[in-house]
Protein backbone atom coordinates (compact mmCIF):
# COMPACT_ATOMS: atom_id res chain seq x y z
CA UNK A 1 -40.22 -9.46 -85.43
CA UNK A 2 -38.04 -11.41 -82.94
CA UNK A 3 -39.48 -12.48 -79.60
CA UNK A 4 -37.52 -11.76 -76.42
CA UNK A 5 -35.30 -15.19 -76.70
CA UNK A 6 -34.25 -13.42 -80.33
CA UNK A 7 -35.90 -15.94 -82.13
CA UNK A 8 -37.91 -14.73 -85.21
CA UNK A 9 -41.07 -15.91 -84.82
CA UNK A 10 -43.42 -14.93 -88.40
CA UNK A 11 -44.05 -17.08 -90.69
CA UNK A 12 -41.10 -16.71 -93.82
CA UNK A 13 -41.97 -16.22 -97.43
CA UNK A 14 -41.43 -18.84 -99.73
CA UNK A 15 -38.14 -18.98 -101.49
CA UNK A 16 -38.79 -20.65 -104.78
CA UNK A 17 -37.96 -19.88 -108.14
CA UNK A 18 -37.41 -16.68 -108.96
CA UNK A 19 -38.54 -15.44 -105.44
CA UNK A 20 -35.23 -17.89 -104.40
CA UNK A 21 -33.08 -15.12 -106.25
CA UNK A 22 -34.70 -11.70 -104.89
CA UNK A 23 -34.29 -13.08 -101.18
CA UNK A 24 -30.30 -14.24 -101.81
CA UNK A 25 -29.86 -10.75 -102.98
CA UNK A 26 -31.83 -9.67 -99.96
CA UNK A 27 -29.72 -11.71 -97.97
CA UNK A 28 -26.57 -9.54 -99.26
CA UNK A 29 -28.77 -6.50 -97.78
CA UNK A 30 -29.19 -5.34 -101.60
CA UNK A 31 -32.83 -5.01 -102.90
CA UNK A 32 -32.54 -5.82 -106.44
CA UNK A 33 -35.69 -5.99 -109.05
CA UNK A 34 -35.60 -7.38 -112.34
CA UNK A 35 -34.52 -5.06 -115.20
CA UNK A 36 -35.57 -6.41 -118.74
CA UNK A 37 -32.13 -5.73 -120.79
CA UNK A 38 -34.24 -5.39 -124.63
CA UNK A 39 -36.20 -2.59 -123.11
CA UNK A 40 -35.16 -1.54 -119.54
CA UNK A 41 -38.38 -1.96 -118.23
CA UNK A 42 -37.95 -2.56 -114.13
CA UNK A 43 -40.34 -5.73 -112.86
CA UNK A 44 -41.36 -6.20 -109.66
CA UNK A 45 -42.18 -9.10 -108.72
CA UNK A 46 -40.25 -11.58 -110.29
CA UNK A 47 -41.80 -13.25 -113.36
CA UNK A 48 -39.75 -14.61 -116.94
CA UNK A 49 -41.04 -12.48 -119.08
CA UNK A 50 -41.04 -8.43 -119.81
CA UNK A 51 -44.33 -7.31 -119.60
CA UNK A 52 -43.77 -4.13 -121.56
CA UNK A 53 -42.30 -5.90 -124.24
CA UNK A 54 -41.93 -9.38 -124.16
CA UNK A 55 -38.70 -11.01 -123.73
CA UNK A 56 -37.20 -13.11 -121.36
CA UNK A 57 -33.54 -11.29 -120.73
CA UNK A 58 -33.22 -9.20 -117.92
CA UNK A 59 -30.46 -8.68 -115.25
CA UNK A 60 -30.80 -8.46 -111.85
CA UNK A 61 -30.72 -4.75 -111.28
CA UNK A 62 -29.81 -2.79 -107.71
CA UNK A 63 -32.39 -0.23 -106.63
CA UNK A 64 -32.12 2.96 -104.79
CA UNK A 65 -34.22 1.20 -101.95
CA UNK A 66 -36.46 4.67 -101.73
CA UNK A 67 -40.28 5.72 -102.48
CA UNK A 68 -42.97 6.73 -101.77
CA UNK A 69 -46.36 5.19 -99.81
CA UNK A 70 -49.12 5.26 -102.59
CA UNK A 71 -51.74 3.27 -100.24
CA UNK A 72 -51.44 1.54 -96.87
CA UNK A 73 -53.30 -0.95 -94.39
CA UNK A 74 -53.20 -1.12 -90.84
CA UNK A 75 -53.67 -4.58 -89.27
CA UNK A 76 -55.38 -4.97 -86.31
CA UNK A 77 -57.03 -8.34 -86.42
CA UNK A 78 -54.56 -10.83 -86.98
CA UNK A 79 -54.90 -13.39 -89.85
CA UNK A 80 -52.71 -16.56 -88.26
CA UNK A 81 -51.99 -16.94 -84.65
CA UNK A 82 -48.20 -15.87 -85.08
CA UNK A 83 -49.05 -12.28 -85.49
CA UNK A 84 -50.99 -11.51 -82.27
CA UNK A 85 -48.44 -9.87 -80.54
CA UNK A 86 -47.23 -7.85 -83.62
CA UNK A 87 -50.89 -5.82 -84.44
CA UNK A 88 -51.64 -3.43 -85.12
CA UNK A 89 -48.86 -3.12 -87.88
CA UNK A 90 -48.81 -1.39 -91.29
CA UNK A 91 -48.44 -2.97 -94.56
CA UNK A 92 -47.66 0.05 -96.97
CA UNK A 93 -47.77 -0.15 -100.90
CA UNK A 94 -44.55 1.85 -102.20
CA UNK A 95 -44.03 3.21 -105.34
CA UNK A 96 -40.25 2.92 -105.81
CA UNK A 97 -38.29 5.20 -107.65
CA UNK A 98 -37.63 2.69 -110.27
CA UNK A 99 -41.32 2.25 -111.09
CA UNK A 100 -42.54 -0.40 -109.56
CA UNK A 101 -44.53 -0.87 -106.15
CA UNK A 102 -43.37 -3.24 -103.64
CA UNK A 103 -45.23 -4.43 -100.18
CA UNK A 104 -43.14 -5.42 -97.10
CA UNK A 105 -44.14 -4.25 -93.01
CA UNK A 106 -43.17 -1.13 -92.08
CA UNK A 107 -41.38 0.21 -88.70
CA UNK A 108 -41.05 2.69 -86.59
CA UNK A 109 -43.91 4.88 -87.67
CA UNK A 110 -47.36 5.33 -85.52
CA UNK A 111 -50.63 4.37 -87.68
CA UNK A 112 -52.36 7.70 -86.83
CA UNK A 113 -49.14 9.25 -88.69
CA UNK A 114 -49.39 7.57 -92.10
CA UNK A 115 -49.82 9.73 -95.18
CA UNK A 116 -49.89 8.94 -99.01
CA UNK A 117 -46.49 9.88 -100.27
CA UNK A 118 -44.65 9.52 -97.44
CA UNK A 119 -41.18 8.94 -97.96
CA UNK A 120 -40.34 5.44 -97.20
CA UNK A 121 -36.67 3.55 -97.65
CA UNK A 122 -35.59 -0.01 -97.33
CA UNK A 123 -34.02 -2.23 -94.70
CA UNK A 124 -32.76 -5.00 -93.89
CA UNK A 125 -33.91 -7.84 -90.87
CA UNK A 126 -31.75 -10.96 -90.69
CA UNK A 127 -35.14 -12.92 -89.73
CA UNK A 128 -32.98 -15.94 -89.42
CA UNK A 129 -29.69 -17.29 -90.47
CA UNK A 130 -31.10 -18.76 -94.10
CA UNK A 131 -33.41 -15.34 -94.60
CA UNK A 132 -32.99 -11.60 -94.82
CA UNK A 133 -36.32 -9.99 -95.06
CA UNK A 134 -37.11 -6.23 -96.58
CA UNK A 135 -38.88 -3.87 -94.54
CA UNK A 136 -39.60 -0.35 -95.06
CA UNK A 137 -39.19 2.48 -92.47
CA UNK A 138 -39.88 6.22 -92.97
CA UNK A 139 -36.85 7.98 -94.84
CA UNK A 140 -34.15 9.67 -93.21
């Protein structure tokens, strides 16, 4: 969400640890999720270890990018000053086809028409020149 200068003006996530590596893929416009390599289990979000069974390998693993809205919120009262001029906004919780559920904002699409299991895909905003950020707008 860029002001009229074209400067992004949100706060960014942090890019830390393994975080650092979901955003540089991000950054490549490629939403990838961890994919444990003993069992195939898919992870989302980043963490060492498999929680279906337990080990540490996994491979950074490209995703379709599509799902489907299992629950949703609708801001309208801001949290931090930043966002004033961005509410009301919706912050959908996707179940992606690869079994996990992911959160970013979503576009384009009027509260009053939200609906579990709406079909919901992935983009890409260059926030700034460093960050790439996910966002979800309804499929096409």
């Amino acid at each position: 969400m860029t002001n009229p200068g074209g400067k992004y003006q949100l706060p960014l996530p942090a890019r830390m640890g393994l975080a650092a590596e979901f955003y540089r893929y991000c950054k490549a416009h490629e939403l990838r999720f961890q994919r444990c390599t003993d069992c195939g289990a898919w992870r989302h979000l980043p963490r060492p270890m498999c929680p279906e069974c337990g080990s540490f390998n996994y491979q950074w693993a490209r995703a379709s990018g599509r799902g489907k809205v299992y629950s949703w919120i609708t801001v309208v009262q801001p949290m931090l000053p930043a966002f004033n001029d961005a509410v009301p906004y919706i912050v959908p919780l996707v179940d992606m086809e690869e079994g996990v559920r992911m959160v970013a904002m979503l576009e384009g699409v009027a509260p009053e028409a939200m609906h579990i299991g709406m079909a919901v895909e992935v983009y890409f905003e260059d926030a700034t020149p460093e960050i790439t950020l996910p966002r979800f707008r309804k499929a096409r």
